[in-house]
Protein backbone atom coordinates (compact mmCIF):
# COMPACT_ATOMS: atom_id res chain seq x y z
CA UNK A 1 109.02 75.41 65.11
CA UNK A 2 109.93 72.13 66.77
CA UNK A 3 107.02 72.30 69.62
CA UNK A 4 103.10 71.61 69.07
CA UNK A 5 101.09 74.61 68.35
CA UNK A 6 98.95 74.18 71.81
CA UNK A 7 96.71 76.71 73.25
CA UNK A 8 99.20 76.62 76.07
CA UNK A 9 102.77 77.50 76.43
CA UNK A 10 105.55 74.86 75.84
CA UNK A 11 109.09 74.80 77.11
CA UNK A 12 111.24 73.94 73.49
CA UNK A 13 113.73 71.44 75.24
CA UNK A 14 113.62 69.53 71.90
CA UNK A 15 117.27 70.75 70.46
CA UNK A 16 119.11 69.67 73.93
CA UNK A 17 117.47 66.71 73.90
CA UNK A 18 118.73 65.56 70.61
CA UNK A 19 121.93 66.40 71.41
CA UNK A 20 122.36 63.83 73.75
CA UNK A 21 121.64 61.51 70.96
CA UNK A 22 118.56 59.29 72.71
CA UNK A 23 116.35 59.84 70.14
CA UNK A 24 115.65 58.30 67.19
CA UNK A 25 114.77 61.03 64.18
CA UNK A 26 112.82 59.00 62.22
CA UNK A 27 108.89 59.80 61.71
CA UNK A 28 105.89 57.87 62.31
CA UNK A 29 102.23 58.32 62.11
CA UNK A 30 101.32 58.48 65.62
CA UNK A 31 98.19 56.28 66.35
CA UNK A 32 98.06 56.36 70.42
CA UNK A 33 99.37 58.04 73.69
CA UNK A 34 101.16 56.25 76.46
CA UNK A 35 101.21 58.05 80.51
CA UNK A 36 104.20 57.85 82.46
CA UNK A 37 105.60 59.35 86.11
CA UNK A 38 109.08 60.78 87.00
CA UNK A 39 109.08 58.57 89.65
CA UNK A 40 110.44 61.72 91.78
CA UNK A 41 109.22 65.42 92.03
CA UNK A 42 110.84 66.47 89.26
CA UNK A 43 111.51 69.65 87.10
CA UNK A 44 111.81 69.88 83.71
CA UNK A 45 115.40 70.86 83.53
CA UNK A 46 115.55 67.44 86.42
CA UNK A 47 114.45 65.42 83.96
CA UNK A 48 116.41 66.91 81.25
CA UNK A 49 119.38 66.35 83.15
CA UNK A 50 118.47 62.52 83.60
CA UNK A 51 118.11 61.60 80.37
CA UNK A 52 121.67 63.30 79.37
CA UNK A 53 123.20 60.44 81.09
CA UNK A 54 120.48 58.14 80.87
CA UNK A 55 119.25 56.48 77.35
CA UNK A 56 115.62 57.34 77.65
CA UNK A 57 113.71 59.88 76.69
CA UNK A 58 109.76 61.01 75.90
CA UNK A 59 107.56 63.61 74.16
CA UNK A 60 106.28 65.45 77.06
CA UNK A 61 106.86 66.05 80.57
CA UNK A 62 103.86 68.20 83.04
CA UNK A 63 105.41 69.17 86.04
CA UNK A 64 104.15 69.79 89.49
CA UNK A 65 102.52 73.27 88.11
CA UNK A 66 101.03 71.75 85.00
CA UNK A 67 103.10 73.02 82.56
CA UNK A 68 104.22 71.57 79.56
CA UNK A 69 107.78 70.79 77.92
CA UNK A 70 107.83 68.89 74.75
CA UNK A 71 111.94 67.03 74.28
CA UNK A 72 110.71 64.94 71.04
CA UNK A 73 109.40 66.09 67.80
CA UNK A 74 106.02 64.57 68.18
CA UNK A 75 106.34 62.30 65.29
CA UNK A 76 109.61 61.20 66.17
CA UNK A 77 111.12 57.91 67.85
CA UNK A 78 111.31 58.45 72.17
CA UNK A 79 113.19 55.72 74.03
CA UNK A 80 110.09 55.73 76.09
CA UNK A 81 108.03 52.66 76.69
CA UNK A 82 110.97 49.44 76.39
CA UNK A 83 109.10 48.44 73.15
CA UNK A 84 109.72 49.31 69.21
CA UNK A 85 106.14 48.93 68.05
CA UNK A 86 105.28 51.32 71.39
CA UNK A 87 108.38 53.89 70.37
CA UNK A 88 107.43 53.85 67.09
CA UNK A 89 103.76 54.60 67.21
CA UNK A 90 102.97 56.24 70.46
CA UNK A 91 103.19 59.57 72.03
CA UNK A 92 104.49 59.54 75.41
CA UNK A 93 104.04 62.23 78.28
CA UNK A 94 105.79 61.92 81.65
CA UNK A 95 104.28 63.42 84.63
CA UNK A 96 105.63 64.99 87.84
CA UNK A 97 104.61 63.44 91.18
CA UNK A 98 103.91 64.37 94.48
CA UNK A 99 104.88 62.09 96.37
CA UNK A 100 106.91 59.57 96.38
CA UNK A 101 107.67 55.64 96.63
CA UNK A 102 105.45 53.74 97.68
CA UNK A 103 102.21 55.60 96.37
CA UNK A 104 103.63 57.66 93.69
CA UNK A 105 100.99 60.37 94.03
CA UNK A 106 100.50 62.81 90.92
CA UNK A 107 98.34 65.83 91.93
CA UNK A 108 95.20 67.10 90.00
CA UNK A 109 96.91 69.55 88.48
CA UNK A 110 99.71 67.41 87.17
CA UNK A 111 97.06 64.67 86.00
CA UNK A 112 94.50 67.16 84.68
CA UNK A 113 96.93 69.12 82.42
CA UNK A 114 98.28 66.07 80.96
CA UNK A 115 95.23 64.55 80.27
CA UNK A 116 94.05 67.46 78.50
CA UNK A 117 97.31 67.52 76.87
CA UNK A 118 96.39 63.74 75.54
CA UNK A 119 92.74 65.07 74.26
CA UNK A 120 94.74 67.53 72.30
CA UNK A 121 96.99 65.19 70.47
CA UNK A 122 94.28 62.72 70.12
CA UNK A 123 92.21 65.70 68.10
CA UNK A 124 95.03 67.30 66.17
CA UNK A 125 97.62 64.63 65.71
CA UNK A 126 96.15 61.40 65.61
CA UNK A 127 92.49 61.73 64.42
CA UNK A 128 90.68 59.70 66.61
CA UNK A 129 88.80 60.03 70.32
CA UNK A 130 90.61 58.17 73.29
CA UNK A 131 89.32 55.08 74.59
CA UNK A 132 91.69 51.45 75.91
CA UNK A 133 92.59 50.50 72.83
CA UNK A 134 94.87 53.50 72.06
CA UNK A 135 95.09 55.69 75.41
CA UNK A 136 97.33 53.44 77.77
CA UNK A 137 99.60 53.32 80.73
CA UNK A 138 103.44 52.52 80.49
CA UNK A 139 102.99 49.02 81.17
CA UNK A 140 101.11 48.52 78.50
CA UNK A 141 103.73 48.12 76.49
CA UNK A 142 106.41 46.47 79.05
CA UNK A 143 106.80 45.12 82.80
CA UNK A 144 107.40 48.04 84.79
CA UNK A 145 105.81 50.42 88.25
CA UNK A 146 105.05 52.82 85.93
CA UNK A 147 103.25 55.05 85.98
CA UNK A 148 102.68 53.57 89.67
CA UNK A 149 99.65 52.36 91.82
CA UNK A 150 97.80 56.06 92.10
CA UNK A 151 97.54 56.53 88.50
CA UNK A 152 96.34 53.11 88.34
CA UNK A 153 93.17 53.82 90.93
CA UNK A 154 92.18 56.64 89.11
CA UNK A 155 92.75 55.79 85.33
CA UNK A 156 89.36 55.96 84.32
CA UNK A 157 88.75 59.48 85.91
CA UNK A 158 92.54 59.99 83.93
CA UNK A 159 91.12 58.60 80.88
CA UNK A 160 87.72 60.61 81.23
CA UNK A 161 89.26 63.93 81.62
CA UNK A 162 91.32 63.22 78.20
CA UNK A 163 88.14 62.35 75.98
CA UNK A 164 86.28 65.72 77.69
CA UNK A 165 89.39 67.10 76.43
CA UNK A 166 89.16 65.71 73.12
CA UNK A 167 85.61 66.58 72.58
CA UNK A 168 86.16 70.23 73.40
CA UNK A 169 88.67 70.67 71.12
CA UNK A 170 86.71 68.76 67.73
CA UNK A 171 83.62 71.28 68.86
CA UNK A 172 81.84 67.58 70.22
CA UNK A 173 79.00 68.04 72.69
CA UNK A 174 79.19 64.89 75.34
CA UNK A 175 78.26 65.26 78.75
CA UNK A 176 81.26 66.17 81.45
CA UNK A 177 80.83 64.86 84.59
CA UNK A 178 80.83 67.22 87.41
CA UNK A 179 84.03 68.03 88.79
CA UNK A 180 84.96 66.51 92.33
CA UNK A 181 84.79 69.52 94.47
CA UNK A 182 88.15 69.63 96.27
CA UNK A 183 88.48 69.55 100.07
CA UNK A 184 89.40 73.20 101.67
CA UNK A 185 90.42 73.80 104.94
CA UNK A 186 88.52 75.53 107.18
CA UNK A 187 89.91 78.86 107.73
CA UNK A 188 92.72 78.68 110.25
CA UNK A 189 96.11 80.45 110.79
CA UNK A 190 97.79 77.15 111.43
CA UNK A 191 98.41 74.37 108.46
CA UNK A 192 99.34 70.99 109.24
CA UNK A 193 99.71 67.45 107.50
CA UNK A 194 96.19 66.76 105.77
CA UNK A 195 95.38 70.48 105.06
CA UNK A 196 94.29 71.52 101.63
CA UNK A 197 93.82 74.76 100.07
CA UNK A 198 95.43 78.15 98.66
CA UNK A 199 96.61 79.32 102.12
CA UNK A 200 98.72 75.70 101.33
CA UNK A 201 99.50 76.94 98.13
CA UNK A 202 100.88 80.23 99.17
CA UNK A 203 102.74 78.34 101.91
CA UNK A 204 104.49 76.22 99.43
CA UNK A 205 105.28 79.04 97.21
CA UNK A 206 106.64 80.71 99.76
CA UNK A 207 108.88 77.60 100.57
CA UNK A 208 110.05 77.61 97.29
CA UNK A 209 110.92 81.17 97.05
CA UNK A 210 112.73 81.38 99.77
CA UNK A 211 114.99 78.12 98.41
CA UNK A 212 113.82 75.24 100.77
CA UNK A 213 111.84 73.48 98.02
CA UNK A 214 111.23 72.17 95.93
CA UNK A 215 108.03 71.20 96.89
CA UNK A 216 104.99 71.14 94.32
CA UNK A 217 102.53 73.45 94.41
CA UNK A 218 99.62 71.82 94.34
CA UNK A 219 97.62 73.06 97.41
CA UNK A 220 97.82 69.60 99.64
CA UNK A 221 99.67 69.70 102.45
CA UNK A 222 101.17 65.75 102.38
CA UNK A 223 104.17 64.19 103.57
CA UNK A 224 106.79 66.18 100.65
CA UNK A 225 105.34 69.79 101.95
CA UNK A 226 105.68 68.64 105.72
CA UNK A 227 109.62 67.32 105.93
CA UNK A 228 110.15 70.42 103.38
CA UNK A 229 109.11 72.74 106.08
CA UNK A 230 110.69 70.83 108.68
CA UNK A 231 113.75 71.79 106.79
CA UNK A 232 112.94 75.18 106.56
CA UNK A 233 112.22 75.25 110.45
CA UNK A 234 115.58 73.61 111.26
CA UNK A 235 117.11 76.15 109.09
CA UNK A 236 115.68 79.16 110.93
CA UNK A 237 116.36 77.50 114.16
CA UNK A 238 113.22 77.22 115.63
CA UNK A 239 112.82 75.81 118.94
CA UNK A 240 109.97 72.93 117.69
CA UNK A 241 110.73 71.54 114.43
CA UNK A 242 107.04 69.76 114.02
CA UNK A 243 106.51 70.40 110.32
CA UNK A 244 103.11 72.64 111.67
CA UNK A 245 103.10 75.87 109.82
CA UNK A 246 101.71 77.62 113.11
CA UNK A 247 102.34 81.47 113.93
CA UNK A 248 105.92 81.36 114.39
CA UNK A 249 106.72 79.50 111.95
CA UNK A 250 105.21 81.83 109.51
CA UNK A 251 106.98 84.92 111.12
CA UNK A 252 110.49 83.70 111.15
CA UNK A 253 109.80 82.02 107.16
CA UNK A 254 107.73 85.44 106.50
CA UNK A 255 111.24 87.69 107.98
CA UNK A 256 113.60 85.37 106.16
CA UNK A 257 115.00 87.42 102.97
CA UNK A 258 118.86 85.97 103.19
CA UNK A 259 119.04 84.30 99.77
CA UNK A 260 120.81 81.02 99.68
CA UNK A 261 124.67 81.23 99.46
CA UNK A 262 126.77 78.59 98.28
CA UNK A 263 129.36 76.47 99.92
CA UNK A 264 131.96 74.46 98.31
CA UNK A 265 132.54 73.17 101.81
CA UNK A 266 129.62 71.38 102.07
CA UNK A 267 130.06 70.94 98.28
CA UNK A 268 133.35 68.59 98.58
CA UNK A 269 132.23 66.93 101.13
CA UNK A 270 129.56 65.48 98.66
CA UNK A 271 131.88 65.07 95.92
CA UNK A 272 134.28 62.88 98.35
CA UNK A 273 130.73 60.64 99.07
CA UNK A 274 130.13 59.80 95.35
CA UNK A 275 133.81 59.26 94.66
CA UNK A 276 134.48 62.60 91.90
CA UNK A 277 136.72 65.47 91.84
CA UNK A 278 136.30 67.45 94.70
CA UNK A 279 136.57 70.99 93.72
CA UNK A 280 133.70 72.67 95.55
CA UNK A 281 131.52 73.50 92.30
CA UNK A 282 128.10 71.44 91.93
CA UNK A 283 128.60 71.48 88.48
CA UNK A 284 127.25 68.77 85.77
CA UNK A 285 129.21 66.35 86.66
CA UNK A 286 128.78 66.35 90.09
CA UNK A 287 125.15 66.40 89.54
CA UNK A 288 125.12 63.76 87.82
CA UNK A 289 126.94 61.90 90.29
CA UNK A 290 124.74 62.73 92.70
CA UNK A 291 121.01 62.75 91.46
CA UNK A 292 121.85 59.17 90.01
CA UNK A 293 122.91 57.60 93.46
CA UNK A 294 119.53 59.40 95.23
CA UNK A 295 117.33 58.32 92.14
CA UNK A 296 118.52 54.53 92.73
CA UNK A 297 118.38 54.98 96.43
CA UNK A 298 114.95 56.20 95.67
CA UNK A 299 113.56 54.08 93.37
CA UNK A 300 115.49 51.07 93.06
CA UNK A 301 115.63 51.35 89.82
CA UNK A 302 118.98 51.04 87.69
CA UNK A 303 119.96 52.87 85.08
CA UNK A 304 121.46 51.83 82.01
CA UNK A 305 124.72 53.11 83.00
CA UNK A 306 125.63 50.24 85.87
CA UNK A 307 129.88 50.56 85.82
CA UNK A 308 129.18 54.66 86.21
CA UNK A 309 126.74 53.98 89.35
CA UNK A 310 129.21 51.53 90.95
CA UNK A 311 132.00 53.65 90.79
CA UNK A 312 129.93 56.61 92.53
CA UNK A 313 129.21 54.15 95.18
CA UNK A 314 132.57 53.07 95.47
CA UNK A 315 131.95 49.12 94.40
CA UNK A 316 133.86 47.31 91.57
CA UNK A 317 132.68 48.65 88.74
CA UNK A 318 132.15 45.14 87.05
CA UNK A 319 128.52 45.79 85.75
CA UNK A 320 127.13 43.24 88.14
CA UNK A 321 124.34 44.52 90.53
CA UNK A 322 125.07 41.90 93.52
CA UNK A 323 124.82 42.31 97.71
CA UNK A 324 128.28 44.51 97.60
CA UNK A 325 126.77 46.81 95.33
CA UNK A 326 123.41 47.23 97.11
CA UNK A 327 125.39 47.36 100.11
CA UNK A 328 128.28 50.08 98.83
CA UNK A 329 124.76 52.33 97.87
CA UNK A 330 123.58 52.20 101.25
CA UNK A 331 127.03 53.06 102.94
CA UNK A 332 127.04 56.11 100.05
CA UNK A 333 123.43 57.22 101.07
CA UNK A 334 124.62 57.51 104.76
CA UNK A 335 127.97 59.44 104.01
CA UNK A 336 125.45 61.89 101.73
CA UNK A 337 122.98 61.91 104.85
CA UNK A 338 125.91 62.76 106.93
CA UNK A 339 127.15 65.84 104.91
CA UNK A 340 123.51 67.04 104.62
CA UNK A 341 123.27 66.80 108.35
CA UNK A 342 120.26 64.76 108.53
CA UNK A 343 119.31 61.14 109.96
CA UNK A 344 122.27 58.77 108.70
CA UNK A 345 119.22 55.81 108.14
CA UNK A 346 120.57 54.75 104.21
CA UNK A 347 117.51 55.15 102.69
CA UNK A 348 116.11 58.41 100.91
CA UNK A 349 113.08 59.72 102.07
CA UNK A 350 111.27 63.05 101.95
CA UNK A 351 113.60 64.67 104.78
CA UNK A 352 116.39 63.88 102.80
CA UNK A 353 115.13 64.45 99.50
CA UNK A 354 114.28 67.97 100.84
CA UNK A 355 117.46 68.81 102.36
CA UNK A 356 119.64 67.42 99.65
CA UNK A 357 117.45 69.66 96.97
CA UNK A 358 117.89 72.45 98.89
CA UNK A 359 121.53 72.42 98.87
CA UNK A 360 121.23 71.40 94.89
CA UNK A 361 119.41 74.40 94.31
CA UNK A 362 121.88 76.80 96.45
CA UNK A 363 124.74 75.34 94.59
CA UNK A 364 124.01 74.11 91.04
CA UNK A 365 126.41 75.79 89.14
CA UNK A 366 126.91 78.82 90.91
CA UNK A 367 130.64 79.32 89.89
């Protein structure tokens, strides 16, 4: 068995991982655990796909429901943290956010599951409780966002949560804090920006089932959830697109059963954007293409990879990150925002994001 024996389930993406060759199979006694973000909402096939192209990788990702992948044998090398000593001896998990640039929200559940997570490699695999010398953040090791400001504010309810964690699982008796009761709205048929809740959490399942997400489930009803059902309104032609999940909006999302269909139309349209073959099938390679140019777009961070981004972009693909290359990314952003049908403004926000996942997830390899 490759994954951890936890009390919980976890996704074995170990095997494809190592087949892209950014790991390092050598073994180390483990001696600390390192956080990081996606730096995007993320699934764990997303961030599979990443790191095929991209030469990183880490231990653990929890997504937006708090589940748990493992990619890296836990004793093993990840090309996590930009620093041998940190590789070597630390345990990295990656976390889902939700929301994006400039907070880089990760919800309770995301946080929670990977702290506990961290209290149960601190008692089984390294031997000792959690505390700042060997429970850290990503830029511990190296100058980087990451794992962003929000993490940051709350790292001591982060690092909390992990020693509970650890002390339940050695059979330890310290006090736990009460937990933070969480805000609930009152009970209304109408959700807007700011409500919190399960009727929010069915709403967002229901978003995702019926392919506008994907939006994380996590019960808050923030800025990702609201252009996501803006989408969805648009979609269903609805006179007032307000992102308000009011009565009518519920009826026409509640009557919609028409699963997503593809369409290579809209398919090589986005191909002829990011500059690769244009044969109407989303398939790896076009994926790659195009999750790459939103990441950077996003996150303005480059990958590894800077000849394979330009020529997506359509700028000389001399390695060199200058103005024409910045520039050619915005121009790209615009033609994608055009075939998406959505505000041709060059930068990726969430009504992009949302409405170029939802034709990702209607057309990924559906051929």
């Amino acid at each position: 068995m490759t994954t951890i024996a936890y009390d919980k389930p976890v996704e074995d993406l170990v095997a494809q991982l190592s087949a892209t060759g950014h790991v390092t199979h050598d073994a180390y006694k483990k001696t600390s655990v390192t956080i990081h973000h996606n730096a995007g909402i993320m699934t764990h096939e997303d961030i599979l796909r990443a790191w095929v192209v991209r030469p990183s990788s880490a231990h653990f990702d929890v997504d937006g429901a708090g589940s748990v992948a493992q990619y890296v044998k836990v004793d093993e090398y990840a090309w996590a943290v930009g620093n041998t000593e940190g590789n070597q001896f630390s345990i990295s998990i990656e976390m889902c956010n939700s929301t994006l640039s400039p907070d880089w929200q990760v919800s309770a559940t995301t946080w929670q599951a990977a702290a506990r997570l961290a209290g149960w490699l601190f008692a089984f695999e390294i031997g000792a409780r959690p505390d700042s010398n060997n429970f850290f953040q990503h830029d511990h090791w190296s100058a980087t966002g990451c794992p962003g400001p929000y993490i940051a504010s709350i790292w001591g309810q982060v690092m909390a949560a992990a020693q509970a964690a650890y002390d339940s699982f050695v059979g330890h008796s310290s006090p736990t804090p009460a937990p933070t009761p969480t805000p609930v709205s009152p009970p209304s048929s109408v959700l807007s920006l700011g409500s919190k809740g399960a009727a929010v959490s069915a709403m967002q399942a229901e978003l995702n089932a019926k392919g506008f997400g994907p939006v994380v489930v996590d019960g808050d009803f923030g800025p990702a959830t609201q252009a996501t059902l803006k989408v969805a309104q648009a979609a269903l032609h609805l006179a007032v697109v307000d992102g308000i999940y009011g009565p009518n909006t519920q009826a026409a999302l509640a009557a919609y059963s028409k699963p997503l269909t593809t369409n290579p139309a809209l398919v090589t349209n986005l191909q002829n954007d990011v500059h690769v073959l244009p044969d109407g099938k989303w398939g790896n390679g076009t994926d790659v293409a195009l999750t790459w140019v939103m990441s950077v777009a996003q996150s303005q961070s480059l990958p590894g990879d800077i000849k394979a981004l330009q020529t997506w972009v359509g700028a000389t693909p001399d390695g060199f990150w200058g103005q024409l290359s910045k520039l050619a990314l915005v121009a790209t952003v615009r033609k994608i925002q055009g075939s998406l049908g959505v505000a041709q403004d060059g930068s990726v926000g969430p009504i992009t994001l949302a409405a170029f996942n939802k034709a990702r997830v209607a057309n990924l390899n559906k051929f």
